[in-house]
PDB file of N, CA and C in Angstrom:
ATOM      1  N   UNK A   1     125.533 238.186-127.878  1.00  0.00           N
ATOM      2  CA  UNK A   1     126.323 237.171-128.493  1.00  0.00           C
ATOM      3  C   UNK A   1     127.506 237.743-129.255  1.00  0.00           C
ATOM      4  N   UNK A   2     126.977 238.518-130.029  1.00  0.00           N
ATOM      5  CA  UNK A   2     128.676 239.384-130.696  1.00  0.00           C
ATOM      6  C   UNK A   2     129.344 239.724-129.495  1.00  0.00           C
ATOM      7  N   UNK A   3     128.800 240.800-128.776  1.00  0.00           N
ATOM      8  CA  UNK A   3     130.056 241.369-127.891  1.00  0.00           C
ATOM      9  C   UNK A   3     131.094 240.202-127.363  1.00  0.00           C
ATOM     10  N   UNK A   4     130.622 238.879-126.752  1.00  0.00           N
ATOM     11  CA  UNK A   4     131.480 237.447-126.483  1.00  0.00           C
ATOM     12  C   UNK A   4     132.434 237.263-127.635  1.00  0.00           C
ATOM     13  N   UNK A   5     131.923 237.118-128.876  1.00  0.00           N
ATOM     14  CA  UNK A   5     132.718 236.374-129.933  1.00  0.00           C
ATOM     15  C   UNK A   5     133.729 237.537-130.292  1.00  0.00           C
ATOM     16  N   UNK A   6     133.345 238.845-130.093  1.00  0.00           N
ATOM     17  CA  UNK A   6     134.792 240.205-130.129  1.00  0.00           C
ATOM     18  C   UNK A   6     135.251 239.871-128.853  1.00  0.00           C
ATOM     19  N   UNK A   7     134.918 239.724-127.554  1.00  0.00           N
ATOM     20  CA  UNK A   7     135.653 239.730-127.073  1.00  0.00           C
ATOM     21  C   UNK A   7     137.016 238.051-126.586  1.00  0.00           C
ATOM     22  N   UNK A   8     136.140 237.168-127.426  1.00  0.00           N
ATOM     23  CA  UNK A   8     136.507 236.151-127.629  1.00  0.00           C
ATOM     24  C   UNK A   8     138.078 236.170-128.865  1.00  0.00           C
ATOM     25  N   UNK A   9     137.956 236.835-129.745  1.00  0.00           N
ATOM     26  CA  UNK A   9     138.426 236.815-130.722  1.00  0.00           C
ATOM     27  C   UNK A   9     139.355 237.958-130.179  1.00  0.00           C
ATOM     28  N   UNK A  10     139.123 239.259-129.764  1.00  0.00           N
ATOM     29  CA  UNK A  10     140.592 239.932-129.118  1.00  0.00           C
ATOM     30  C   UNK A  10     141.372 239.061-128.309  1.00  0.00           C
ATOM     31  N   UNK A  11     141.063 238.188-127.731  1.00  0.00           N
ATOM     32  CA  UNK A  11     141.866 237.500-126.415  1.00  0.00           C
ATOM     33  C   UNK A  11     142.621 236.732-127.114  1.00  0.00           C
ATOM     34  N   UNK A  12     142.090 235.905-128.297  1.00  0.00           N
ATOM     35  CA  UNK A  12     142.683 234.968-129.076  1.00  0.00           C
ATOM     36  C   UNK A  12     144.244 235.573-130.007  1.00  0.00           C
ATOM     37  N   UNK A  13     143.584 236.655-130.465  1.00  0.00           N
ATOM     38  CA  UNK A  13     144.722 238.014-131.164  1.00  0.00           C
ATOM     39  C   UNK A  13     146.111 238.520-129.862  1.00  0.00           C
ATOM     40  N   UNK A  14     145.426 238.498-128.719  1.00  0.00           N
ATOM     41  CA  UNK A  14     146.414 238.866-127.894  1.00  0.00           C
ATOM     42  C   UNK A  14     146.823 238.007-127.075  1.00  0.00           C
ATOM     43  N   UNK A  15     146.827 236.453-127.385  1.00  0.00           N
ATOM     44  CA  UNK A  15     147.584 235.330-127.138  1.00  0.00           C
ATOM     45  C   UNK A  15     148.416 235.314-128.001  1.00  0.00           C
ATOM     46  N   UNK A  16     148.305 234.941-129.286  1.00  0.00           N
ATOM     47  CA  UNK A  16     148.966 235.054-130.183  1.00  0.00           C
ATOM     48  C   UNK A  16     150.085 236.055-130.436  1.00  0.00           C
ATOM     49  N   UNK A  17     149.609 236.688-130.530  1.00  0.00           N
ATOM     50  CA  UNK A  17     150.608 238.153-130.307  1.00  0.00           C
ATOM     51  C   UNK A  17     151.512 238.264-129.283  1.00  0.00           C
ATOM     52  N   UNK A  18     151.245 237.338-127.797  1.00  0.00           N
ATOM     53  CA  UNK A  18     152.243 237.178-126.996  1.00  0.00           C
ATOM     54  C   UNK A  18     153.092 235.894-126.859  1.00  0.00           C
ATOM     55  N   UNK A  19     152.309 235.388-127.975  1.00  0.00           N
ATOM     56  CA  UNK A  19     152.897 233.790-127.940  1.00  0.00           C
ATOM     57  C   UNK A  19     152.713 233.347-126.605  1.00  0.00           C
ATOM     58  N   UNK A  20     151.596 233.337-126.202  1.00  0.00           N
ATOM     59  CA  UNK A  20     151.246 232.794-124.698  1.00  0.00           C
ATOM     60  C   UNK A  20     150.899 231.484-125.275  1.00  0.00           C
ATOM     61  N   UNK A  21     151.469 230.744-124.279  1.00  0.00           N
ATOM     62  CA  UNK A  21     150.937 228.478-124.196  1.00  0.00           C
ATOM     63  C   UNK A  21     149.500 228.569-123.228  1.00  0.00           C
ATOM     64  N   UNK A  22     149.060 227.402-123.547  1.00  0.00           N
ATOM     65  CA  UNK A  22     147.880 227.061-123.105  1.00  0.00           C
ATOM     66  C   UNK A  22     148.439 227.052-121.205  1.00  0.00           C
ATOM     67  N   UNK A  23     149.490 226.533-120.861  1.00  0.00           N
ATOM     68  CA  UNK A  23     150.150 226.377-119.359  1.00  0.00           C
ATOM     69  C   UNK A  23     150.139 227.572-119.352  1.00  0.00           C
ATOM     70  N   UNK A  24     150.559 228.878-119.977  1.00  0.00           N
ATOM     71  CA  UNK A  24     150.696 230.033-119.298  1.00  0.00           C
ATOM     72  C   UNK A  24     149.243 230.849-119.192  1.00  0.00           C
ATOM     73  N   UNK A  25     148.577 230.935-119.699  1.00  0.00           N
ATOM     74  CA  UNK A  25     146.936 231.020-120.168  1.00  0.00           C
ATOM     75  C   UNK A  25     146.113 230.645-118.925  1.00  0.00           C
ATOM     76  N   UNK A  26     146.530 229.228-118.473  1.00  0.00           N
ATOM     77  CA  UNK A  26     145.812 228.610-117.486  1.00  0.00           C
ATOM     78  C   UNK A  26     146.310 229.130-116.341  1.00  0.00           C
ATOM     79  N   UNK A  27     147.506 229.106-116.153  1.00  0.00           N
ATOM     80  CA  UNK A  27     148.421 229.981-114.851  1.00  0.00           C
ATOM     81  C   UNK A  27     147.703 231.368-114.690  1.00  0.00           C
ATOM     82  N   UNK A  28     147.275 232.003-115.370  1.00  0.00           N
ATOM     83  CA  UNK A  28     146.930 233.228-115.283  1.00  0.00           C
ATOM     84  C   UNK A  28     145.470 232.982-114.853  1.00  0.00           C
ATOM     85  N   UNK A  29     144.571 232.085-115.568  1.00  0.00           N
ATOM     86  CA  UNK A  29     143.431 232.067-115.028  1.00  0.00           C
ATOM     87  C   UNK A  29     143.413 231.968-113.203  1.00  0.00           C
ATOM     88  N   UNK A  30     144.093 230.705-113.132  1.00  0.00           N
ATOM     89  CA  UNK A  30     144.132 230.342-111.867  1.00  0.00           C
ATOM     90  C   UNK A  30     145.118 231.432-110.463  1.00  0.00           C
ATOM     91  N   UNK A  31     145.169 232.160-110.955  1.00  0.00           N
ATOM     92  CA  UNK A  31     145.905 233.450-110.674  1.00  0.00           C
ATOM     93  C   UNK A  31     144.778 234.372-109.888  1.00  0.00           C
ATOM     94  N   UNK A  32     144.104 234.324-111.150  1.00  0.00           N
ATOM     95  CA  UNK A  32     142.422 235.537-111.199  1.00  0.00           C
ATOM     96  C   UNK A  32     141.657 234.500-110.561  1.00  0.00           C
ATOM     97  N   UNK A  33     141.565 233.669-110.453  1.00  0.00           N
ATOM     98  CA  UNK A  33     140.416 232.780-109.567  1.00  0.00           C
ATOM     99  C   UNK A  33     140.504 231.569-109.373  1.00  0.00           C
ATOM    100  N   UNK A  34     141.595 231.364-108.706  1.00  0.00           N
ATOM    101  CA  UNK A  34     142.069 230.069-107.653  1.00  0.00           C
ATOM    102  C   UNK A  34     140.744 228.953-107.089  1.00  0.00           C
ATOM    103  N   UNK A  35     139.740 230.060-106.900  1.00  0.00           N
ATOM    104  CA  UNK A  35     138.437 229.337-105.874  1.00  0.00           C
ATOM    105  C   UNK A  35     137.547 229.240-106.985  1.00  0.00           C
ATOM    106  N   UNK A  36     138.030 229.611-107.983  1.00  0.00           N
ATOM    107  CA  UNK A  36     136.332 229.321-108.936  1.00  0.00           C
ATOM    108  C   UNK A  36     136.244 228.414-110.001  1.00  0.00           C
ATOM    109  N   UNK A  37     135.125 227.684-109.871  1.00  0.00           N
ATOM    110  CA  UNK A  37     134.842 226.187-110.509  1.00  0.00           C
ATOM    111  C   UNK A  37     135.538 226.504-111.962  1.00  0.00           C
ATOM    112  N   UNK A  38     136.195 224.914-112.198  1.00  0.00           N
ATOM    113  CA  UNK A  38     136.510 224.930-113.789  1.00  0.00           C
ATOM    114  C   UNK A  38     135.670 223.963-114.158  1.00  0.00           C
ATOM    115  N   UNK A  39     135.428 223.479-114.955  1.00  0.00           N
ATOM    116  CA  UNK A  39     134.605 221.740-115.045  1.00  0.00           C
ATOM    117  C   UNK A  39     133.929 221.780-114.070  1.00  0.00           C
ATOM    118  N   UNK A  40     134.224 220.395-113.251  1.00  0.00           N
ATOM    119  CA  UNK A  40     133.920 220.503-112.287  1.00  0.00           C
ATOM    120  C   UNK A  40     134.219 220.338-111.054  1.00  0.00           C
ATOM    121  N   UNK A  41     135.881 221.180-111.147  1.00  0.00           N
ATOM    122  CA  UNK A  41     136.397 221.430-109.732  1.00  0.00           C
ATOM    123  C   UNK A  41     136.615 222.720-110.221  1.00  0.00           C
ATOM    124  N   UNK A  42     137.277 223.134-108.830  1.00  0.00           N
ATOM    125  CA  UNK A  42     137.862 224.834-108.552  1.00  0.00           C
ATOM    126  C   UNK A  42     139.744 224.587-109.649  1.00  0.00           C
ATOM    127  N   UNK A  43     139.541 225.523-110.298  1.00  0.00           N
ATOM    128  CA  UNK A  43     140.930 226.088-110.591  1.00  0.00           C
ATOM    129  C   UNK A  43     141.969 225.333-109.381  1.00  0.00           C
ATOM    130  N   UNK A  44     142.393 225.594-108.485  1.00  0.00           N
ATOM    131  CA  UNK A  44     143.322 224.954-107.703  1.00  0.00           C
ATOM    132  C   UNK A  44     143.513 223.747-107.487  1.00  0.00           C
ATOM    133  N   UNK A  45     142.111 222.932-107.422  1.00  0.00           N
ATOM    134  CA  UNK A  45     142.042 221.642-107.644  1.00  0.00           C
ATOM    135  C   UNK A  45     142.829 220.628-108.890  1.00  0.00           C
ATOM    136  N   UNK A  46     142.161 221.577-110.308  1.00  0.00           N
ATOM    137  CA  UNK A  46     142.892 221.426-111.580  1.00  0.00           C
ATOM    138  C   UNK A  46     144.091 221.498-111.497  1.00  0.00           C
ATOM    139  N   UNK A  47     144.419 222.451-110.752  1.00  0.00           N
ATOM    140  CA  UNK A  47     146.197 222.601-111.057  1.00  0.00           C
ATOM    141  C   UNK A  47     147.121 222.155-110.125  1.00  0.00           C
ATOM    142  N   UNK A  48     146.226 221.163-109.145  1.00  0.00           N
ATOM    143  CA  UNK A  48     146.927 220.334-108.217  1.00  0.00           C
ATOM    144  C   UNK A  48     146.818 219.296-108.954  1.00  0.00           C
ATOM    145  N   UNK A  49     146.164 218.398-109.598  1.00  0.00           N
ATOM    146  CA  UNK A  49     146.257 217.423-109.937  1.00  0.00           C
ATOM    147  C   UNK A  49     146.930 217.231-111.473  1.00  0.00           C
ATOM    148  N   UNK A  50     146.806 218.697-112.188  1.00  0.00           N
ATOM    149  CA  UNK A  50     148.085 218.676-113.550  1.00  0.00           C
ATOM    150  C   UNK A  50     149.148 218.590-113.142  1.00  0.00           C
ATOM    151  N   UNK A  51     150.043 219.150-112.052  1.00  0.00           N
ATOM    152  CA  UNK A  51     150.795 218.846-111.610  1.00  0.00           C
ATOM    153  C   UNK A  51     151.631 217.748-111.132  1.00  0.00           C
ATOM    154  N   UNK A  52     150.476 216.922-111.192  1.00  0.00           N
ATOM    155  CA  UNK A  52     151.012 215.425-110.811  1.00  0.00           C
ATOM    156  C   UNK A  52     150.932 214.215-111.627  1.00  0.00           C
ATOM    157  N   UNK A  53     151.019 214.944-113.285  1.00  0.00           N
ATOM    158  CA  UNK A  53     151.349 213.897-114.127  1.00  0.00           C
ATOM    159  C   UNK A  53     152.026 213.288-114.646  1.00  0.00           C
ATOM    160  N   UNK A  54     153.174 214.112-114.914  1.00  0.00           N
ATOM    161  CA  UNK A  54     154.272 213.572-115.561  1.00  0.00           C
ATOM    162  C   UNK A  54     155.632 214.071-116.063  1.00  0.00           C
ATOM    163  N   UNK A  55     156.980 213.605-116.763  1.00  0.00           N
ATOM    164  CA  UNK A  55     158.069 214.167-116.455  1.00  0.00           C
ATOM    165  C   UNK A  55     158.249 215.344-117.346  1.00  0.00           C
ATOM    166  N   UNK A  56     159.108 215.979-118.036  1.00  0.00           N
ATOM    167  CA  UNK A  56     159.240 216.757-119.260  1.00  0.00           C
ATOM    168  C   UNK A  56     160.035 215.167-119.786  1.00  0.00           C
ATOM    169  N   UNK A  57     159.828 215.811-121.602  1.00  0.00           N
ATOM    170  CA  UNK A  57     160.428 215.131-122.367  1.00  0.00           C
ATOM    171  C   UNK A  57     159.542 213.477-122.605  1.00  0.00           C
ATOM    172  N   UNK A  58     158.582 213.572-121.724  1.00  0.00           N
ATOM    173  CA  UNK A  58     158.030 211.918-121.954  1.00  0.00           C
ATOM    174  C   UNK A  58     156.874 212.382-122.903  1.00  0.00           C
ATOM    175  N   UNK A  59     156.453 211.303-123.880  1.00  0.00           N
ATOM    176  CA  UNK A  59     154.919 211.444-124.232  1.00  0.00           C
ATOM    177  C   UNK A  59     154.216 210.321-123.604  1.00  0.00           C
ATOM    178  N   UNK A  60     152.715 210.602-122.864  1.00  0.00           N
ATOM    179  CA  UNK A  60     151.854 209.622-122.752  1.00  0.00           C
ATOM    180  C   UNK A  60     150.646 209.711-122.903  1.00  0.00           C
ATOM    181  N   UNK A  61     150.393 208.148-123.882  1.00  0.00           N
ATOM    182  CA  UNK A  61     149.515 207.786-123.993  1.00  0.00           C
ATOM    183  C   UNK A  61     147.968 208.417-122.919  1.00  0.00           C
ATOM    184  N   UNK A  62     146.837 208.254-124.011  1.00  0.00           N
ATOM    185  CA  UNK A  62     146.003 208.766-122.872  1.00  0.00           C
ATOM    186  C   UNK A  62     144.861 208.050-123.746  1.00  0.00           C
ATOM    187  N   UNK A  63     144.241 207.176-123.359  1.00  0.00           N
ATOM    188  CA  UNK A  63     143.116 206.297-123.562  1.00  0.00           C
ATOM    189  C   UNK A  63     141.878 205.982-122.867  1.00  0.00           C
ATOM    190  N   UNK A  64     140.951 206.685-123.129  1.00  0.00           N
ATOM    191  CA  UNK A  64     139.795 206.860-122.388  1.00  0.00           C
ATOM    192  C   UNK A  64     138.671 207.816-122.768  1.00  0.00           C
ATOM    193  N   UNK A  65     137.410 207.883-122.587  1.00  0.00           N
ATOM    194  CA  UNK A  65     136.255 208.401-122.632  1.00  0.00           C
ATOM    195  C   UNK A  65     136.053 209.667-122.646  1.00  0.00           C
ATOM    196  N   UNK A  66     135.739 210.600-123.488  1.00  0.00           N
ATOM    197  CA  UNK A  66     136.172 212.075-123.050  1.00  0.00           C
ATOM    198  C   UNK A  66     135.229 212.629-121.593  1.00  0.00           C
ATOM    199  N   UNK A  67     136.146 213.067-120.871  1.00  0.00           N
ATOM    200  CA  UNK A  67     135.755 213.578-119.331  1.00  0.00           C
ATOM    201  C   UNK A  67     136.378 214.601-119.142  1.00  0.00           C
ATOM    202  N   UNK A  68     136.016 215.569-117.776  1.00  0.00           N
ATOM    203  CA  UNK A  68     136.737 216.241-117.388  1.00  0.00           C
ATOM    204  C   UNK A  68     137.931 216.067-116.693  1.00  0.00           C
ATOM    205  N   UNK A  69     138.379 215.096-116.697  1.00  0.00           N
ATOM    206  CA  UNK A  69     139.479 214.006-116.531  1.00  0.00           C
ATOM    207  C   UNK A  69     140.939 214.759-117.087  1.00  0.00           C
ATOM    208  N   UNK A  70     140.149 214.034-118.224  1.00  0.00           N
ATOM    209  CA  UNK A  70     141.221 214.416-119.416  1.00  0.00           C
ATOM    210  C   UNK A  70     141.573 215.711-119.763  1.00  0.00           C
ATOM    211  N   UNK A  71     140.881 216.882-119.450  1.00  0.00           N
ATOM    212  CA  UNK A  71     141.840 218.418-119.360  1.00  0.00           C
ATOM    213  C   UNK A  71     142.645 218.659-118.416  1.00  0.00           C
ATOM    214  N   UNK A  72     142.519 217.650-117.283  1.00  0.00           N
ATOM    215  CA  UNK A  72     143.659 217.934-116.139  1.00  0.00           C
ATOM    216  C   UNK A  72     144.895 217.129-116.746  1.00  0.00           C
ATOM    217  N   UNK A  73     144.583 215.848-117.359  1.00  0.00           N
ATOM    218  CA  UNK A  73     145.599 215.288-117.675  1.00  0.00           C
ATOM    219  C   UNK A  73     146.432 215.876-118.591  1.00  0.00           C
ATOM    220  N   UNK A  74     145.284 216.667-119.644  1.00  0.00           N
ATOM    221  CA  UNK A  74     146.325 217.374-121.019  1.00  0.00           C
ATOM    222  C   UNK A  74     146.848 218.361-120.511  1.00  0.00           C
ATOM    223  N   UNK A  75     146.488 219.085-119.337  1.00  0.00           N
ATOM    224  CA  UNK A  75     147.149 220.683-118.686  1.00  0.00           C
ATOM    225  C   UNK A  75     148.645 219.755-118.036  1.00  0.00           C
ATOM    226  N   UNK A  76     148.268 219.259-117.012  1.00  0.00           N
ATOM    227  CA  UNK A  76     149.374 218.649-116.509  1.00  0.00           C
ATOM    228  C   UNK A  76     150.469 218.356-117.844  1.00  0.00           C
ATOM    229  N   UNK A  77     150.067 217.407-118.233  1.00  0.00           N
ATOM    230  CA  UNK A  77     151.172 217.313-119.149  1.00  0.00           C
ATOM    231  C   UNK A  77     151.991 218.369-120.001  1.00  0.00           C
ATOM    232  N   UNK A  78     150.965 219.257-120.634  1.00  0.00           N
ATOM    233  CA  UNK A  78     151.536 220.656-121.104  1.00  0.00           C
ATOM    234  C   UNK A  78     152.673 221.000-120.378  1.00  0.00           C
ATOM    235  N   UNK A  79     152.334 221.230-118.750  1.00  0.00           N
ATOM    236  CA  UNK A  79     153.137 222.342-118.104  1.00  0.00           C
ATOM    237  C   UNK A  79     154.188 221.728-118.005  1.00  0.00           C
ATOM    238  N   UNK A  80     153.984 220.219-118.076  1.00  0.00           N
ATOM    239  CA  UNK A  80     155.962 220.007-118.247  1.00  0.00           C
ATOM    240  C   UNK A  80     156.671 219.758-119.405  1.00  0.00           C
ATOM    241  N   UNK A  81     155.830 219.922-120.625  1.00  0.00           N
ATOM    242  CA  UNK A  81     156.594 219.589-121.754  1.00  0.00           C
ATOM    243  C   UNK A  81     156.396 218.253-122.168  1.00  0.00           C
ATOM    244  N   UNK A  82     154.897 217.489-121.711  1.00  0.00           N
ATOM    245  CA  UNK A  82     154.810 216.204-122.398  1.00  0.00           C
ATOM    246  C   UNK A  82     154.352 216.655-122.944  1.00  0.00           C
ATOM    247  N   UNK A  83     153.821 215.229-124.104  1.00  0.00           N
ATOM    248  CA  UNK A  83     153.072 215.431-125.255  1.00  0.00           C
ATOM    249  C   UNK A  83     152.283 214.495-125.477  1.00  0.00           C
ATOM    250  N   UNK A  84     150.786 214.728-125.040  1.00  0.00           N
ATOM    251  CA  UNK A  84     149.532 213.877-125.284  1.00  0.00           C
ATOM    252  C   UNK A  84     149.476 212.930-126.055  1.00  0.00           C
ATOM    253  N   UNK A  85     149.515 211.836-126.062  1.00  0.00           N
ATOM    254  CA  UNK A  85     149.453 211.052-127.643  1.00  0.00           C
ATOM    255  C   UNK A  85     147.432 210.220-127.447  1.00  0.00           C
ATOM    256  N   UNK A  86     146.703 211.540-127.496  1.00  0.00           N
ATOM    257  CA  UNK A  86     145.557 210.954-127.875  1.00  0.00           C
ATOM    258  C   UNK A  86     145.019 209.968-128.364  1.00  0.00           C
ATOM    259  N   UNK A  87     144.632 208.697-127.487  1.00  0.00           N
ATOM    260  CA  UNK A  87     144.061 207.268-128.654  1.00  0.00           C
ATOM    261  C   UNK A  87     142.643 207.035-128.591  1.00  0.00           C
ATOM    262  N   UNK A  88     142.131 206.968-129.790  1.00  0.00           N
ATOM    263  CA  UNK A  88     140.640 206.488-130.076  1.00  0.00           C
ATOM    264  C   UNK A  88     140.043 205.868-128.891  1.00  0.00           C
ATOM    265  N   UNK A  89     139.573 206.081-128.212  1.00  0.00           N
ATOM    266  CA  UNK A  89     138.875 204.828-127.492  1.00  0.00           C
ATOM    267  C   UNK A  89     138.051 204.223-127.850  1.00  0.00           C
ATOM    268  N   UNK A  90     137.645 203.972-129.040  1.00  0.00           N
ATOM    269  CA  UNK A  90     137.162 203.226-130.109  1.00  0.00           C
ATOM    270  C   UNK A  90     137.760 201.499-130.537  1.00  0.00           C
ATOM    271  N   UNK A  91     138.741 201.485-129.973  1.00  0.00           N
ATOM    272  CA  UNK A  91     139.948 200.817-130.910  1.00  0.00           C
ATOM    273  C   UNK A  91     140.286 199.919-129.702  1.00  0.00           C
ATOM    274  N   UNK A  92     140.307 198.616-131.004  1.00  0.00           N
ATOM    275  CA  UNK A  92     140.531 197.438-129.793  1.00  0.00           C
ATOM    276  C   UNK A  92     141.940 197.025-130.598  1.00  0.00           C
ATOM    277  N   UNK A  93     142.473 195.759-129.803  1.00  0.00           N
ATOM    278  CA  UNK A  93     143.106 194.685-130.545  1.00  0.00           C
ATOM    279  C   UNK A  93     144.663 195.568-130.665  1.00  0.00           C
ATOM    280  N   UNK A  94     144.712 195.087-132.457  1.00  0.00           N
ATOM    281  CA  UNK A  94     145.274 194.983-133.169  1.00  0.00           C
ATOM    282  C   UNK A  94     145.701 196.744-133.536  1.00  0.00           C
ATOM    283  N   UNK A  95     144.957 197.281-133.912  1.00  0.00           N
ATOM    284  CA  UNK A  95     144.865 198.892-134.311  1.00  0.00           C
ATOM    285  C   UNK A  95     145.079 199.897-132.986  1.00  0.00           C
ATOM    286  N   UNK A  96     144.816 199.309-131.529  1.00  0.00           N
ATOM    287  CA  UNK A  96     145.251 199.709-130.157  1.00  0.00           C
ATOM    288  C   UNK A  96     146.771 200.055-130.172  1.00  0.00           C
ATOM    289  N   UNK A  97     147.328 198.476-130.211  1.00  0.00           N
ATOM    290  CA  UNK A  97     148.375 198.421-130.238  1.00  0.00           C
ATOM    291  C   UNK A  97     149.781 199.203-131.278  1.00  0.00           C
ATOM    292  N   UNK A  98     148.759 199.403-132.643  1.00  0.00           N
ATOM    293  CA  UNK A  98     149.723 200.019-133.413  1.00  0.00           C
ATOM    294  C   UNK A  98     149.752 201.342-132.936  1.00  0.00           C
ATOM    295  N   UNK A  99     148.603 201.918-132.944  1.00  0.00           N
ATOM    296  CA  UNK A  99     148.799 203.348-132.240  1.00  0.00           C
ATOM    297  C   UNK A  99     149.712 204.083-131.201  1.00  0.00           C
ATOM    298  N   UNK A 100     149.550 202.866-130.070  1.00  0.00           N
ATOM    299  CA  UNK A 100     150.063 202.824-128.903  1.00  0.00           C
ATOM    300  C   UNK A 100     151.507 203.099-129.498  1.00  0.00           C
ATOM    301  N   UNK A 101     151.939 202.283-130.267  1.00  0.00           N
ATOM    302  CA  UNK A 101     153.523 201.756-130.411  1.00  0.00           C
ATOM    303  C   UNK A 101     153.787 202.396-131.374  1.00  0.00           C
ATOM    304  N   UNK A 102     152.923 203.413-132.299  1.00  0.00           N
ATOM    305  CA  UNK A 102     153.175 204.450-133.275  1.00  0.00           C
ATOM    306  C   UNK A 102     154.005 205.717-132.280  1.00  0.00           C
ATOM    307  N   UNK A 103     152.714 206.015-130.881  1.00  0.00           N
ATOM    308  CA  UNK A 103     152.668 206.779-130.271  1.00  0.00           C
ATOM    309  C   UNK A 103     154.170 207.356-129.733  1.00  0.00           C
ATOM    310  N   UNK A 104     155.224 206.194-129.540  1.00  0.00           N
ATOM    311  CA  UNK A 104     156.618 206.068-128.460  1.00  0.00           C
ATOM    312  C   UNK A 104     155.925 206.507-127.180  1.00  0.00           C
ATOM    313  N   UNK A 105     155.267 205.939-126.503  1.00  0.00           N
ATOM    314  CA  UNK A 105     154.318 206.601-125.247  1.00  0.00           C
ATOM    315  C   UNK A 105     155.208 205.595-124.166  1.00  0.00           C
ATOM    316  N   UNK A 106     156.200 206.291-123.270  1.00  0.00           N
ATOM    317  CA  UNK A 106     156.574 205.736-122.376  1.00  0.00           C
ATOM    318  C   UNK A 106     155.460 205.481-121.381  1.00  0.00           C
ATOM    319  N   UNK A 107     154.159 206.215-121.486  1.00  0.00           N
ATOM    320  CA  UNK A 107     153.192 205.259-120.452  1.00  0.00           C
ATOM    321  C   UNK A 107     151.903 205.714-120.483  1.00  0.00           C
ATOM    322  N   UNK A 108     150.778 204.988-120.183  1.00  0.00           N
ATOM    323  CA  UNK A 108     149.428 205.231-121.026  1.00  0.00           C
ATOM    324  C   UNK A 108     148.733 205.814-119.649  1.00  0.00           C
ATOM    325  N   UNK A 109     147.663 206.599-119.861  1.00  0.00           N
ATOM    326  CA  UNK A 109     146.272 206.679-119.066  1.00  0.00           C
ATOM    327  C   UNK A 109     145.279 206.188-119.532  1.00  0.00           C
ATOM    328  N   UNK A 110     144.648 205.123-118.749  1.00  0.00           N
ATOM    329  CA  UNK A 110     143.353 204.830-119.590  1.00  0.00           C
ATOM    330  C   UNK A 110     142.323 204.826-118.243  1.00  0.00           C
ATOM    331  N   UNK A 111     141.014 205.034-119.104  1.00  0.00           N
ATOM    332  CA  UNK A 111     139.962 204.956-117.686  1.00  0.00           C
ATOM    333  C   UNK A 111     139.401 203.493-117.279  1.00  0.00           C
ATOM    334  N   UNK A 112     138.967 203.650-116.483  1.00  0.00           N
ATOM    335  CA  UNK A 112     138.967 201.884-115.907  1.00  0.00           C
ATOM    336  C   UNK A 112     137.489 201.841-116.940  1.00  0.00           C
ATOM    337  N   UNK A 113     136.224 202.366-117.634  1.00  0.00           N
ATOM    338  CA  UNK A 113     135.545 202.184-118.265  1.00  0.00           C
ATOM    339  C   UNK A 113     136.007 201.491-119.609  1.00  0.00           C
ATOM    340  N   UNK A 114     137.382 201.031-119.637  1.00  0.00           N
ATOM    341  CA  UNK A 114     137.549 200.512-120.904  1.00  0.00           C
ATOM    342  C   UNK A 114     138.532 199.522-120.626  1.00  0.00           C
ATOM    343  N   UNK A 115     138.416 198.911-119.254  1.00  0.00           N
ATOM    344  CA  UNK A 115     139.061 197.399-118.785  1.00  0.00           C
ATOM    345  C   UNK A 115     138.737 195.947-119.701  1.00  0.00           C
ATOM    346  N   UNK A 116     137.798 196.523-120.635  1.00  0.00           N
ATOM    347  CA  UNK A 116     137.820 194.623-121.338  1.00  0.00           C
ATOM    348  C   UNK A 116     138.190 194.802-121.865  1.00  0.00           C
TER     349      UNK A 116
END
C-alpha cells in the first residue's frame, strides 16, 4: 500500500511540475494503452467519444447520475476548452433552473434517468 501512495504522490509532483492538464495526462495514457479497459470501455473508446462533445469556448451544462458517462463527457470537454458546469441532480423546479441560468451553459447533458 505505501509503495502505490509514493508512487502515487511522485506522479502527482511530476504533473505539477510539468504543468501537465488532465487532456494531456489522458493523451498519454491512451498512448501507453489504447486497448486497455478504462471504466468500462478501452481507452480508445473513451477518447472517441470525448471527442465528440463539444466546441472550445462553450460551457455545458451536465445533469445527471454519476456514471461512467460522465468522465467521457468531462474529458471531452476538457480537450477542447469547455467548461463543465456540474448540476445537482438532486434539484428540481425552481433551483434547476437558477443553476442552469447561473451556469451561462449554451447546452445541457442530462441522462434520460431524470426525464420527469
Amino acid at each position: 500500500g505505501l509503495q502505490v501512495l509514493m508512487r502515487v504522490k511522485f506522479s502527482i509532483r511530476h504533473y505539477i511540475r510539468t504543468r501537465s492538464t488532465v487532456p494531456s495526462i489522458f493523451a498519454q495514457r491512451v498512448a501507453l494503452h489504447p486497448d486497455k479497459p478504462a471504466l468500462v470501455e478501452d481507452f480508445s473508446e473513451l477518447d472517441r467519444r470525448s471527442n465528440a462533445v463539444a466546441q472550445s469556448g462553450d460551457v455545458v451544462a451536465i445533469f445527471m447520475e454519476s456514471r461512467p458517462l460522465m468522465v467521457a463527457l468531462w474529458l471531452g470537454l476538457a480537450k477542447v476548452g469547455v467548461e463543465p458546469a456540474f448540476i445537482n441532480f438532486n434539484l428540481r423546479r425552481d433551483s434547476l433552473m437558477h443553476c442552469v441560468g447561473v451556469s451561462g451553459a449554451k447546452g445541457m447533458v442530462f441522462g434520460a434517468e431524470l426525464l420527469d
